[in-house]
PDB file of N, CA and C in Angstrom:
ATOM      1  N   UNK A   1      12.059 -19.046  14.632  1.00  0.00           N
ATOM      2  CA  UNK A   1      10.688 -19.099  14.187  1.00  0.00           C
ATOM      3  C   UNK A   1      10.129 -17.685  14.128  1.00  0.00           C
ATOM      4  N   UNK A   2       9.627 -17.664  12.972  1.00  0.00           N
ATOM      5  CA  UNK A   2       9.086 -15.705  12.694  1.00  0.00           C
ATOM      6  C   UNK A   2       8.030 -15.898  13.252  1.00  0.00           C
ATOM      7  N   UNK A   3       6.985 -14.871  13.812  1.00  0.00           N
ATOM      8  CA  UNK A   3       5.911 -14.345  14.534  1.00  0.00           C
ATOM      9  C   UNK A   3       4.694 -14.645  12.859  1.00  0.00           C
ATOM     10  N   UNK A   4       3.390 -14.607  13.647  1.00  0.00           N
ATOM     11  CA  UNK A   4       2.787 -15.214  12.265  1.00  0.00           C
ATOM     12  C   UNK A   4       1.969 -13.900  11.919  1.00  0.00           C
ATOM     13  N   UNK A   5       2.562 -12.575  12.710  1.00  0.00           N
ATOM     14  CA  UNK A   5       1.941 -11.360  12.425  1.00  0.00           C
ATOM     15  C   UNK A   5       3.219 -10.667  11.227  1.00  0.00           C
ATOM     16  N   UNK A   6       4.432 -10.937  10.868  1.00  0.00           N
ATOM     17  CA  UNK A   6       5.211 -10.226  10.461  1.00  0.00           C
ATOM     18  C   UNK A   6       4.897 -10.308   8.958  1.00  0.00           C
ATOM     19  N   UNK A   7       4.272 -11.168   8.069  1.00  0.00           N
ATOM     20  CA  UNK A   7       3.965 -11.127   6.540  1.00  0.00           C
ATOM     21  C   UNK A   7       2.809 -10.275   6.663  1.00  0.00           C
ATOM     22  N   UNK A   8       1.568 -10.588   7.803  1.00  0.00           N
ATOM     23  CA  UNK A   8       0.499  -9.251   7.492  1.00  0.00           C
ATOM     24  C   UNK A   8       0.738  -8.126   7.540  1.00  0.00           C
ATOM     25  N   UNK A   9       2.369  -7.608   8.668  1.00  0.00           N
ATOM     26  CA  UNK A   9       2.505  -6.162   8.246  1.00  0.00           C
ATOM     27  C   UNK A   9       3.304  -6.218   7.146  1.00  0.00           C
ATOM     28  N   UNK A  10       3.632  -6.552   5.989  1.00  0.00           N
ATOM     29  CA  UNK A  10       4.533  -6.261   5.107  1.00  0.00           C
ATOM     30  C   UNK A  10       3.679  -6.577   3.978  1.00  0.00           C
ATOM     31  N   UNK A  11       2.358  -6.931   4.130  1.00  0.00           N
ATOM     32  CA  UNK A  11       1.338  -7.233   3.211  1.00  0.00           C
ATOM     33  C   UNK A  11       0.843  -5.647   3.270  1.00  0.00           C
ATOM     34  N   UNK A  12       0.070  -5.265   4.373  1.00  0.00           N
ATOM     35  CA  UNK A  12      -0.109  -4.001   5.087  1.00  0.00           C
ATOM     36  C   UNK A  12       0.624  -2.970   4.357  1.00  0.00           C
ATOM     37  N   UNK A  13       1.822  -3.237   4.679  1.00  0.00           N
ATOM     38  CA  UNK A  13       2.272  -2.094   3.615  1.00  0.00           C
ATOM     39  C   UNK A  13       2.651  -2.314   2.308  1.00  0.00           C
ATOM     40  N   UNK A  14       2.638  -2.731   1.462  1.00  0.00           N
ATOM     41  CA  UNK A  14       2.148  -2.909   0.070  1.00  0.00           C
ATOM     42  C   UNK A  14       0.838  -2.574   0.047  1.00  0.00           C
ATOM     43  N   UNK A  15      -0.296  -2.795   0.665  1.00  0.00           N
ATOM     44  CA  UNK A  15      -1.661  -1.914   0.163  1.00  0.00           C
ATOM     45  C   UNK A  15      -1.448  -0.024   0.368  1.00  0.00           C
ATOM     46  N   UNK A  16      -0.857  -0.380   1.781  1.00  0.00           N
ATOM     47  CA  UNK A  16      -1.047   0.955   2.223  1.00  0.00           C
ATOM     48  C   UNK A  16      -0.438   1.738   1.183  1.00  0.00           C
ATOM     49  N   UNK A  17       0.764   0.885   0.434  1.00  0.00           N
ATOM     50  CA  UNK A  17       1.645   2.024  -0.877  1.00  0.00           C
ATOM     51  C   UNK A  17       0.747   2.121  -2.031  1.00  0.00           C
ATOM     52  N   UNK A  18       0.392   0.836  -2.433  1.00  0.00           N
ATOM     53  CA  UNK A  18      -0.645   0.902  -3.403  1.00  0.00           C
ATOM     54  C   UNK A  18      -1.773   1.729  -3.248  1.00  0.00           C
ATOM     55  N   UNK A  19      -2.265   2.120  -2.499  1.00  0.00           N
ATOM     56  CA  UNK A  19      -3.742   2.466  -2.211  1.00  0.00           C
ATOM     57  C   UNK A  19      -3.183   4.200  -2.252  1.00  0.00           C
ATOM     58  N   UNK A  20      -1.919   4.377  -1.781  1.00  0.00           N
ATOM     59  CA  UNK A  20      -1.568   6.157  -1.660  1.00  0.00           C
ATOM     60  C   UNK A  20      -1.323   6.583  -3.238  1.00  0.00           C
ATOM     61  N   UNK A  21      -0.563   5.436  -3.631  1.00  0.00           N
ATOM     62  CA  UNK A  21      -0.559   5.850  -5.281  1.00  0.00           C
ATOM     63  C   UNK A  21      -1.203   5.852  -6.255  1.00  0.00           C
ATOM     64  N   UNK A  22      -2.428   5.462  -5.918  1.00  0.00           N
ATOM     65  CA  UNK A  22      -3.727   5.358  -6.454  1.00  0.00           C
ATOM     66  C   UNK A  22      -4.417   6.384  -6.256  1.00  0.00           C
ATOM     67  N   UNK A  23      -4.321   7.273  -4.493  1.00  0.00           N
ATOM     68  CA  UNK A  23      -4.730   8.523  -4.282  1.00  0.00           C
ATOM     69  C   UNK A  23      -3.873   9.426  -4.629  1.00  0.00           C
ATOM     70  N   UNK A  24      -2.625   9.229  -4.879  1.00  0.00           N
ATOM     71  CA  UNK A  24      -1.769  10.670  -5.780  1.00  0.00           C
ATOM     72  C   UNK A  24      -1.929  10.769  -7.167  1.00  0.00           C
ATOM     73  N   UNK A  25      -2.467   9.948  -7.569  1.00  0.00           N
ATOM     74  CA  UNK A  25      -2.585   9.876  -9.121  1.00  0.00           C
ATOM     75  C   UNK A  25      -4.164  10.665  -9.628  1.00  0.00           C
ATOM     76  N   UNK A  26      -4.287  10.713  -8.207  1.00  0.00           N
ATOM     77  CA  UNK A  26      -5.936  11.866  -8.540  1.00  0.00           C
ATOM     78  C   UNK A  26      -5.381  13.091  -8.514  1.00  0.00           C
ATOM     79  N   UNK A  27      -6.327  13.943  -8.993  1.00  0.00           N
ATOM     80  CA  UNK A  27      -5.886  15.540  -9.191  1.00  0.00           C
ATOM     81  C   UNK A  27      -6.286  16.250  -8.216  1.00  0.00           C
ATOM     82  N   UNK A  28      -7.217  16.204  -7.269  1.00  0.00           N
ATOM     83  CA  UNK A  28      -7.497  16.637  -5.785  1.00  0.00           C
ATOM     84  C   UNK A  28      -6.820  16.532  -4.519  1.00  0.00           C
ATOM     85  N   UNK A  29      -6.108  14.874  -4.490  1.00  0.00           N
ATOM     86  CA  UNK A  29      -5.639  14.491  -3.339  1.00  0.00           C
ATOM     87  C   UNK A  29      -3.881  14.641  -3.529  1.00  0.00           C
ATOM     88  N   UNK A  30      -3.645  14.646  -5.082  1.00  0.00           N
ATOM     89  CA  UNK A  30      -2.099  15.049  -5.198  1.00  0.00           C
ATOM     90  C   UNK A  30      -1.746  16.947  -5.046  1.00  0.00           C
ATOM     91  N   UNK A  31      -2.643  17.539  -5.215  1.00  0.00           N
ATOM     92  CA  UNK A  31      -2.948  18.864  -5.317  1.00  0.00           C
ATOM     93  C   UNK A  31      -2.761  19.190  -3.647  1.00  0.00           C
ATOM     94  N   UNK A  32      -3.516  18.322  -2.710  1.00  0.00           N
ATOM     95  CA  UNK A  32      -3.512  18.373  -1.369  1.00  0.00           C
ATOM     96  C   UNK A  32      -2.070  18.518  -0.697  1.00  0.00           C
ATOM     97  N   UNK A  33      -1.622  16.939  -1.348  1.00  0.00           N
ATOM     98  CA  UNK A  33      -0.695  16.914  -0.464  1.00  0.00           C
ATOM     99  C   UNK A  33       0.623  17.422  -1.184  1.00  0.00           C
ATOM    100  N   UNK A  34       0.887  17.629  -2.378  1.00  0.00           N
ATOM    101  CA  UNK A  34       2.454  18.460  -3.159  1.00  0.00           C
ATOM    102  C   UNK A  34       1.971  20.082  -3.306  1.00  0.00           C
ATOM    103  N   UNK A  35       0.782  20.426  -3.308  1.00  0.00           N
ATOM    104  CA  UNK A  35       0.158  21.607  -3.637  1.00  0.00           C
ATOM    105  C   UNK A  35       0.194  21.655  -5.004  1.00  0.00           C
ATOM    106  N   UNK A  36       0.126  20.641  -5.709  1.00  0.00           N
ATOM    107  CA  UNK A  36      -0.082  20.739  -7.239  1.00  0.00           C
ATOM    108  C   UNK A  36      -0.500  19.615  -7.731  1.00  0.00           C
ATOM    109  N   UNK A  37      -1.200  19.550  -8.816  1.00  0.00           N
ATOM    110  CA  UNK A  37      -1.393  18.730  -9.306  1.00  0.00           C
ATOM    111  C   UNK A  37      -0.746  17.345 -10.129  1.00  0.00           C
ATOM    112  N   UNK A  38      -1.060  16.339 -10.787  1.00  0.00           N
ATOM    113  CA  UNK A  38       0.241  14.970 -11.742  1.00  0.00           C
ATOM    114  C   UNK A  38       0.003  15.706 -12.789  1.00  0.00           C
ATOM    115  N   UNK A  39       0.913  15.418 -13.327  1.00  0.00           N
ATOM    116  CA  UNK A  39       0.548  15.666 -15.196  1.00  0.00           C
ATOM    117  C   UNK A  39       0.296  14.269 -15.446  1.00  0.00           C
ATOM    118  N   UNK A  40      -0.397  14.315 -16.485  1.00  0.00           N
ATOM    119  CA  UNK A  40      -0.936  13.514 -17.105  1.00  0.00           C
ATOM    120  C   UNK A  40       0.179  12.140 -17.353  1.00  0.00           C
ATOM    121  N   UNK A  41       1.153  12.187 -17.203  1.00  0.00           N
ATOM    122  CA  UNK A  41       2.099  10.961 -17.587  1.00  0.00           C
ATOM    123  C   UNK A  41       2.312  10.346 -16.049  1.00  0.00           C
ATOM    124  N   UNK A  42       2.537  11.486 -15.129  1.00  0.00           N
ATOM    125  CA  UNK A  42       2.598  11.023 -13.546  1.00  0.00           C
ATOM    126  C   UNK A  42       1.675   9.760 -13.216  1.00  0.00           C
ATOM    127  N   UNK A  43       0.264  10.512 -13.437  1.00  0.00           N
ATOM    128  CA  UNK A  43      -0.830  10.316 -13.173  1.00  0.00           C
ATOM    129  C   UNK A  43      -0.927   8.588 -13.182  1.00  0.00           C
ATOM    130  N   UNK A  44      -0.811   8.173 -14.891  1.00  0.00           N
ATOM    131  CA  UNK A  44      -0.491   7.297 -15.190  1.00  0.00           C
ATOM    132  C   UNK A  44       0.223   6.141 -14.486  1.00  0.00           C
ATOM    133  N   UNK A  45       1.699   6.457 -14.918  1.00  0.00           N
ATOM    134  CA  UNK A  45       2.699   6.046 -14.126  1.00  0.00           C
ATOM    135  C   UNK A  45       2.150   5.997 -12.565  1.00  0.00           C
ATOM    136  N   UNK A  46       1.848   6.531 -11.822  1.00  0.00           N
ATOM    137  CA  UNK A  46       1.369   5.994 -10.322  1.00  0.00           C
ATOM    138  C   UNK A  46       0.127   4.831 -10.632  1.00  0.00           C
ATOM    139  N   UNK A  47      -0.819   5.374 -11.202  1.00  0.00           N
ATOM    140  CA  UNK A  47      -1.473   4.532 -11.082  1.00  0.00           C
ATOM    141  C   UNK A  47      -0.873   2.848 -11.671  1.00  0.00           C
ATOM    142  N   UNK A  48      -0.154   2.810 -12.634  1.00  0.00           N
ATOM    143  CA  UNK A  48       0.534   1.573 -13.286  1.00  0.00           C
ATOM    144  C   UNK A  48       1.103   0.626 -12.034  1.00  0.00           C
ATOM    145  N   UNK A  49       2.102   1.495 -11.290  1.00  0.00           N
ATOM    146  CA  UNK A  49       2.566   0.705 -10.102  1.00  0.00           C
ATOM    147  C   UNK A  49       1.931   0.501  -8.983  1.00  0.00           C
ATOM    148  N   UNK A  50       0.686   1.599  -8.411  1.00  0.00           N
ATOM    149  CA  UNK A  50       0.139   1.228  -7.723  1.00  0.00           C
ATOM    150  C   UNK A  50      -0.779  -0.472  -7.942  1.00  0.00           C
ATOM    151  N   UNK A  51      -1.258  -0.122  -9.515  1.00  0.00           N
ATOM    152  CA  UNK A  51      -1.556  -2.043  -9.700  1.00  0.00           C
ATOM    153  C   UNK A  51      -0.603  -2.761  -9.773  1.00  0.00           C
ATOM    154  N   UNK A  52       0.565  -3.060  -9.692  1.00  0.00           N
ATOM    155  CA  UNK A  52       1.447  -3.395  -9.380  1.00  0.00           C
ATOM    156  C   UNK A  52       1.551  -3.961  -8.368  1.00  0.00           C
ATOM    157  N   UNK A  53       1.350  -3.178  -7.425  1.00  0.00           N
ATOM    158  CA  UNK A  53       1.747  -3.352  -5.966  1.00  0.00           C
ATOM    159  C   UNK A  53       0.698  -4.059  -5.092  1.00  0.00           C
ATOM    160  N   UNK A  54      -0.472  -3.818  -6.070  1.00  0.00           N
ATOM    161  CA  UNK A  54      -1.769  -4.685  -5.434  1.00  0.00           C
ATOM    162  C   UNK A  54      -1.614  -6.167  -6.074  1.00  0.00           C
ATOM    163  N   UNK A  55      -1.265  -6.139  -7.140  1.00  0.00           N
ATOM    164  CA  UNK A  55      -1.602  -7.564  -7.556  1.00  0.00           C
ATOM    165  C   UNK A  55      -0.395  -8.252  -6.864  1.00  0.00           C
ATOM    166  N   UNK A  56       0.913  -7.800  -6.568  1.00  0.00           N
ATOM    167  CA  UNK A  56       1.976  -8.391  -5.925  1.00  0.00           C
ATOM    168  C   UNK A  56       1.612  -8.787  -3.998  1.00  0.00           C
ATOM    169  N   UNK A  57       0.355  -7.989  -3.338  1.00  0.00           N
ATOM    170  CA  UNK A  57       0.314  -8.501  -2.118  1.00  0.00           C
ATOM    171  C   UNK A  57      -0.943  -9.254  -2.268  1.00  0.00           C
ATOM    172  N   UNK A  58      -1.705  -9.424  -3.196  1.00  0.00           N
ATOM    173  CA  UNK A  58      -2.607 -10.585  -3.447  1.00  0.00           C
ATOM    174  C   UNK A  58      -1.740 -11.448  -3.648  1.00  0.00           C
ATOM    175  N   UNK A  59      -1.249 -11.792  -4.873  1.00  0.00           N
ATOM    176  CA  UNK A  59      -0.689 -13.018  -4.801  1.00  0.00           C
ATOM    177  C   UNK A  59       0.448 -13.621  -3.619  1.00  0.00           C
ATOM    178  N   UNK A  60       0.993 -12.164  -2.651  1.00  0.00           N
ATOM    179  CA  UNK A  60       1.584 -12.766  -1.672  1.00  0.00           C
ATOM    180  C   UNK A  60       0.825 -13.120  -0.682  1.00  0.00           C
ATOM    181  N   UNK A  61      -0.590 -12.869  -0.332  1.00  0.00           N
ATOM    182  CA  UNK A  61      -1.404 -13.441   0.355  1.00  0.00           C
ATOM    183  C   UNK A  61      -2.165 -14.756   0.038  1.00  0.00           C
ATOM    184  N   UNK A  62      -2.187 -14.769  -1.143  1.00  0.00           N
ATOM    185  CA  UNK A  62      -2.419 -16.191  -1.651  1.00  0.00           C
ATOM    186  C   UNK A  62      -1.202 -17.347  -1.614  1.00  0.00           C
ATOM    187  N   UNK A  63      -0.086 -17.054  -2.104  1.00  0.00           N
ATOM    188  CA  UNK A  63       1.043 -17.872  -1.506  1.00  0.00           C
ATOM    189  C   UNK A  63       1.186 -18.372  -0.174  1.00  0.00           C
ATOM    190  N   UNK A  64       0.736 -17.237   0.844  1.00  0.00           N
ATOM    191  CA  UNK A  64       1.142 -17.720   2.482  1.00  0.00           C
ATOM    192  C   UNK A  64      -0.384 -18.838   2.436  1.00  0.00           C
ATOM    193  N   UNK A  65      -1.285 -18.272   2.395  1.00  0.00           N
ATOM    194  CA  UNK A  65      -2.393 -18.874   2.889  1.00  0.00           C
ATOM    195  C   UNK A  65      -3.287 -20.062   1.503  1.00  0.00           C
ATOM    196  N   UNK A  66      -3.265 -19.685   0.326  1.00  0.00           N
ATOM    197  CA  UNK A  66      -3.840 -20.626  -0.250  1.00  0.00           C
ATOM    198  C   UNK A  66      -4.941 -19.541  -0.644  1.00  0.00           C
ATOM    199  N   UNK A  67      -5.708 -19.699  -1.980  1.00  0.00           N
ATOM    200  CA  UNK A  67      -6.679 -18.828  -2.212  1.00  0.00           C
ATOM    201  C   UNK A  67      -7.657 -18.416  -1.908  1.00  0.00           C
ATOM    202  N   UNK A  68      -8.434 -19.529  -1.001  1.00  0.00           N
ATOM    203  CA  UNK A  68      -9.163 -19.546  -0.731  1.00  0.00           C
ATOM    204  C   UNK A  68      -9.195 -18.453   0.798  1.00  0.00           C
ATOM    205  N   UNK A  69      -8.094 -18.824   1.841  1.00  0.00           N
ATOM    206  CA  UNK A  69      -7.804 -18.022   2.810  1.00  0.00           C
ATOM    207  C   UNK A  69      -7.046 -16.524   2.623  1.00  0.00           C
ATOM    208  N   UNK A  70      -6.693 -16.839   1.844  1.00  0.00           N
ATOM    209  CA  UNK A  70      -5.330 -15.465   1.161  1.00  0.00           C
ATOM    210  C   UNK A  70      -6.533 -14.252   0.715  1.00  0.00           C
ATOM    211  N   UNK A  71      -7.773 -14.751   0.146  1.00  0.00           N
ATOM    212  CA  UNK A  71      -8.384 -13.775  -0.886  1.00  0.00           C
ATOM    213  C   UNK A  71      -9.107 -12.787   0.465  1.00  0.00           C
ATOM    214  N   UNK A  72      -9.446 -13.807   1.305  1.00  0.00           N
ATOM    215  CA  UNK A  72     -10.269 -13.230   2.728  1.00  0.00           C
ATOM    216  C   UNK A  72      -9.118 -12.071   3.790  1.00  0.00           C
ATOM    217  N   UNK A  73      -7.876 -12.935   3.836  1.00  0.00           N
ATOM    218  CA  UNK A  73      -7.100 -12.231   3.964  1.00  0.00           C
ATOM    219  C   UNK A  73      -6.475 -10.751   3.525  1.00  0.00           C
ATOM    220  N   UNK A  74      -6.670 -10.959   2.230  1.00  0.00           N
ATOM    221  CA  UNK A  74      -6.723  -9.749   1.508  1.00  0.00           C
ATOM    222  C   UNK A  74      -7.221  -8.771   1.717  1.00  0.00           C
ATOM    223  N   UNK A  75      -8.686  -9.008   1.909  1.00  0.00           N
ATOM    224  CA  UNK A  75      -9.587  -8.524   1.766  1.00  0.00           C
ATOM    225  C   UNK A  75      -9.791  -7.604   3.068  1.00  0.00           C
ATOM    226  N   UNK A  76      -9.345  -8.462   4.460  1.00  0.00           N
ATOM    227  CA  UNK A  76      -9.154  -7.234   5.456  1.00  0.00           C
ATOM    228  C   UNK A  76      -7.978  -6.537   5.348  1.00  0.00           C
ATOM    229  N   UNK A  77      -6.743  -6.765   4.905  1.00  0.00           N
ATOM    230  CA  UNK A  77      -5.789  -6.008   4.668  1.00  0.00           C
ATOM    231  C   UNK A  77      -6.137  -5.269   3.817  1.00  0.00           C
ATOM    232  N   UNK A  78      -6.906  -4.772   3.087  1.00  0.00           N
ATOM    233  CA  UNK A  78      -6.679  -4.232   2.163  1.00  0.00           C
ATOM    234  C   UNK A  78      -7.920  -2.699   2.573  1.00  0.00           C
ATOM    235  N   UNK A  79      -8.740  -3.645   3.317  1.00  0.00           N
ATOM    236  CA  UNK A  79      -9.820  -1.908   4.045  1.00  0.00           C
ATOM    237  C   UNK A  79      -9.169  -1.738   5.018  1.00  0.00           C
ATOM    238  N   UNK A  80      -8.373  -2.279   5.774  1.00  0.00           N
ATOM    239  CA  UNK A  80      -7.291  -1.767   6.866  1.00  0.00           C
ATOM    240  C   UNK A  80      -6.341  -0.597   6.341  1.00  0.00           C
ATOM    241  N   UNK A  81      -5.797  -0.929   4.885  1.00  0.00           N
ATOM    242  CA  UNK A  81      -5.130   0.168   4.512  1.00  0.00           C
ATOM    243  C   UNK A  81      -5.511   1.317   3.920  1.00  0.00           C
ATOM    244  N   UNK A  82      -6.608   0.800   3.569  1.00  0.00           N
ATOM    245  CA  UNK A  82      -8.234   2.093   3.362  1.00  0.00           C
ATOM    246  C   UNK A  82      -7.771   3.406   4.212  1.00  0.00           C
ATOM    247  N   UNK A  83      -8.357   2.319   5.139  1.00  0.00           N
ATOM    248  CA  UNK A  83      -8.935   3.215   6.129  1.00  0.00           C
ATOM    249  C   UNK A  83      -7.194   4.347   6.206  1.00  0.00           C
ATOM    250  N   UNK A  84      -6.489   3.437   6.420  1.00  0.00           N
ATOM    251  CA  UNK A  84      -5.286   4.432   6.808  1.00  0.00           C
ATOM    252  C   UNK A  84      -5.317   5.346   6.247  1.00  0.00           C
ATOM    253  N   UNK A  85      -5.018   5.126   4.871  1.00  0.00           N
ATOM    254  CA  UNK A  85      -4.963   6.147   3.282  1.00  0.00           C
ATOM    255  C   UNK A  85      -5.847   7.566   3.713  1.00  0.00           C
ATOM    256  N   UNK A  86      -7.546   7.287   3.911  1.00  0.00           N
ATOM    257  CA  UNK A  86      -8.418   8.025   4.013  1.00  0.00           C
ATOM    258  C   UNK A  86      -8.164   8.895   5.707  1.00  0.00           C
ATOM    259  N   UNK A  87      -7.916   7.990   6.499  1.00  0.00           N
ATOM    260  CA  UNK A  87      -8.212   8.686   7.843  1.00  0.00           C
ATOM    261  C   UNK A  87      -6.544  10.207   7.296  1.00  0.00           C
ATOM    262  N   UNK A  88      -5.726   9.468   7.378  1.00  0.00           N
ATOM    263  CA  UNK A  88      -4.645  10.352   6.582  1.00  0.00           C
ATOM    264  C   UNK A  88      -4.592  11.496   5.786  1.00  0.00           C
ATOM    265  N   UNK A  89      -5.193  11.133   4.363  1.00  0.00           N
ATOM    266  CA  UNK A  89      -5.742  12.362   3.794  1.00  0.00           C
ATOM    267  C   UNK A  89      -6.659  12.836   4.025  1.00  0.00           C
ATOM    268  N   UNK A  90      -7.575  12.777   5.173  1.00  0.00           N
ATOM    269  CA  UNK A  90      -8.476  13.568   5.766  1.00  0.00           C
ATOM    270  C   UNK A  90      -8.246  14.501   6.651  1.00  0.00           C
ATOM    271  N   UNK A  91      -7.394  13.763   7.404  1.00  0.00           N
ATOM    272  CA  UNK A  91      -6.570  15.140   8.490  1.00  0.00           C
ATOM    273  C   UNK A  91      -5.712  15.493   8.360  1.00  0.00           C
ATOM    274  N   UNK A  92      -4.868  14.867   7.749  1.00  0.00           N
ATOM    275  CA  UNK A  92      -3.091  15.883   7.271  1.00  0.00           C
ATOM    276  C   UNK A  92      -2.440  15.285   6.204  1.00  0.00           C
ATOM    277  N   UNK A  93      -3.406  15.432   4.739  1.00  0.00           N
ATOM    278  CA  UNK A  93      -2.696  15.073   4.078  1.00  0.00           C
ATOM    279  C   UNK A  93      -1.211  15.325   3.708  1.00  0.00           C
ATOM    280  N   UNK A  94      -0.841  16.433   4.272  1.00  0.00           N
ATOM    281  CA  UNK A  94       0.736  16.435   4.149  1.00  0.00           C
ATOM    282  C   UNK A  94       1.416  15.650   4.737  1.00  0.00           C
ATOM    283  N   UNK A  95       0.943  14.688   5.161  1.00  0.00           N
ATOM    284  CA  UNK A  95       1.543  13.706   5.846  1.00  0.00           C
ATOM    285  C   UNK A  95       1.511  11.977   5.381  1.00  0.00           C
ATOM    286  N   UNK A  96       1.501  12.428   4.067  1.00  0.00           N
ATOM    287  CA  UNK A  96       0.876  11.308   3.426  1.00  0.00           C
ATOM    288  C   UNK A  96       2.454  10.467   2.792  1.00  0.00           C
ATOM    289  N   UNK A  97       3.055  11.546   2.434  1.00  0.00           N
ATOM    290  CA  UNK A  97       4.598  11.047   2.112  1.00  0.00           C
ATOM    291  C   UNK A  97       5.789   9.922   2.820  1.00  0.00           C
ATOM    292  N   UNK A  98       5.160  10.902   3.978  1.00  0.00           N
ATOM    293  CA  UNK A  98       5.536   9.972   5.396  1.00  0.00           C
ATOM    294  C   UNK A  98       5.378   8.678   5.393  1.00  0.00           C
ATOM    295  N   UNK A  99       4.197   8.521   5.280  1.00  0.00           N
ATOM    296  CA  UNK A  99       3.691   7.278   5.522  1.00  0.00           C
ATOM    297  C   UNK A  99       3.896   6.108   4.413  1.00  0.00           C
ATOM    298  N   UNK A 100       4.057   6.821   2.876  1.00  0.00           N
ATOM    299  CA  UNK A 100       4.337   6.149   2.399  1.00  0.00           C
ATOM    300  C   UNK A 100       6.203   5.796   2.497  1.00  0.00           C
ATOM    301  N   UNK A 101       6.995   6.449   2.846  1.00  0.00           N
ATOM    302  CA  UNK A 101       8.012   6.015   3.311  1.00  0.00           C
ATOM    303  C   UNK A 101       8.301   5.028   4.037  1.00  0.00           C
ATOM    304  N   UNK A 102       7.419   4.877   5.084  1.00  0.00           N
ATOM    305  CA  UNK A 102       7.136   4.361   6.384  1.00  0.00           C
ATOM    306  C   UNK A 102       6.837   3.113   5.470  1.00  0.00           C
ATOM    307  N   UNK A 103       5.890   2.853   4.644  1.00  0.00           N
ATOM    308  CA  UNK A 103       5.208   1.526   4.536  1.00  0.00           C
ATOM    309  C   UNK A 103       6.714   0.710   3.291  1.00  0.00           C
ATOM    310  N   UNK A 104       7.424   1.541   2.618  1.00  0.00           N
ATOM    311  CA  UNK A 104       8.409   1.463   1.870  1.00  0.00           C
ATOM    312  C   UNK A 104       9.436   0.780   2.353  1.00  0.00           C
ATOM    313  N   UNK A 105      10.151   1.480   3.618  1.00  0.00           N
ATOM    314  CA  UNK A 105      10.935   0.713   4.894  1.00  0.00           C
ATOM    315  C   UNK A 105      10.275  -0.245   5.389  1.00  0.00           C
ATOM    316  N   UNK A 106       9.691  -0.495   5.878  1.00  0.00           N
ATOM    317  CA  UNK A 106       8.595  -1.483   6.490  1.00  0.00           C
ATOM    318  C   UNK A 106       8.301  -2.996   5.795  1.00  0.00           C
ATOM    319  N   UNK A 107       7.939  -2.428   4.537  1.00  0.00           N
ATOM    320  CA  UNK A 107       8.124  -3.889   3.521  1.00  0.00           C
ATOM    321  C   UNK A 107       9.500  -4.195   2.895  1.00  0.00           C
ATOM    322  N   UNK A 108      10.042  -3.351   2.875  1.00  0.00           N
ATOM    323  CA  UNK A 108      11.397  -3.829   2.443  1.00  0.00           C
ATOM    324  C   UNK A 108      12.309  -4.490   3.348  1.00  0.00           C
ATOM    325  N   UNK A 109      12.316  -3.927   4.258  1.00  0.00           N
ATOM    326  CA  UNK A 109      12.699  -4.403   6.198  1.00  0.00           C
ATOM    327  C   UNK A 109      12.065  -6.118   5.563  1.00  0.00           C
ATOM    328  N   UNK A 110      10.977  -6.221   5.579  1.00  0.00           N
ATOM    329  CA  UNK A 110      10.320  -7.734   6.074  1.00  0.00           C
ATOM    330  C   UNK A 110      10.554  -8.621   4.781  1.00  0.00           C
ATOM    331  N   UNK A 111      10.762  -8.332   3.816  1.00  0.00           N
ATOM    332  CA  UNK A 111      11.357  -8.832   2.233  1.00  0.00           C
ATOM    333  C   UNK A 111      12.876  -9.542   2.280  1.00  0.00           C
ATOM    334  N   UNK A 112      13.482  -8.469   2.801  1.00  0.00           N
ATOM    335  CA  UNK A 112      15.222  -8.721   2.915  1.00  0.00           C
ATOM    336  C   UNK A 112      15.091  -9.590   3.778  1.00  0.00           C
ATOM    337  N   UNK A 113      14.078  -9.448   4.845  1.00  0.00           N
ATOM    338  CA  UNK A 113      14.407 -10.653   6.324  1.00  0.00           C
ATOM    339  C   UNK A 113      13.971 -11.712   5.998  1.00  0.00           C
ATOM    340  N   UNK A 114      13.413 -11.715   4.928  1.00  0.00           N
ATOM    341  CA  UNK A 114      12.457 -13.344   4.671  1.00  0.00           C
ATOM    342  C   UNK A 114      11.427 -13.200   5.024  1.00  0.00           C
ATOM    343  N   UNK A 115      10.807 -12.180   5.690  1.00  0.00           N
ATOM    344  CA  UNK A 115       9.296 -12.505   6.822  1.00  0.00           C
ATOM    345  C   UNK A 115       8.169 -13.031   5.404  1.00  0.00           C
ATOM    346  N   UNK A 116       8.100 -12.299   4.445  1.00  0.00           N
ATOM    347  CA  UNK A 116       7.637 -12.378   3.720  1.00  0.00           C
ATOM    348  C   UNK A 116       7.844 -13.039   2.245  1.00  0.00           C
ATOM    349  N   UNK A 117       7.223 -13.901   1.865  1.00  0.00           N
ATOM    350  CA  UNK A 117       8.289 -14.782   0.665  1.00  0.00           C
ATOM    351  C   UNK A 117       6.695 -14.735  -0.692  1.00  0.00           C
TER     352      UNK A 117
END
């Protein structure tokens, strides 16, 4: 029997990826953390998958829970990973790579295991 916390962290990180690639696809916060700026096709391209990656842990939050609970659900997962994104690129954005690694392993870890369907 899986723990009924292991789909919210693998939800968790799908925002947290979505939400960083949404902030690298800006010209301030990618500038921060590569010391340069996207070109214009980057830019794009992040932002494309970052919606991607959001509409894929909505609808996996709507699958576990039903829409009505899933959307609420969402909805704190999703300023939970806010906050990460921001507290992050506020104090070390060079450390932002990391983390998206971190959330990369993390959901993929809980995907392959089933935690998350």
């Amino acid at each position: 029997m899986m723990p009924a916390f292991i789909p919210v962290l693998g939800i968790l990180g799908l925002s947290y990826l979505s939400l960083a690639l949404f902030a690298l696809a800006k010209f301030g916060h990618c500038k921060d953390v590569f010391k340069r700026p996207p070109s214009q096709w980057q830019s794009r391209l992040l932002t494309l998958f970052a919606w991607l990656l959001l509409v894929i842990s909505l609808s996996t939050c709507a699958h576990g829970q039903g829409w009505t609970y899933g959307s609420i659900l969402f909805m704190g997962i999703i300023s939970l990973a806010a906050m990460l994104v921001i507290l992050t690129l506020s104090y070390s954005p060079r450390h932002l790579p990391v983390g998206i690694v971190t959330s990369c392993v993390l959901t993929g870890t809980l995907f392959l295991s089933g935690g998350i369907q």
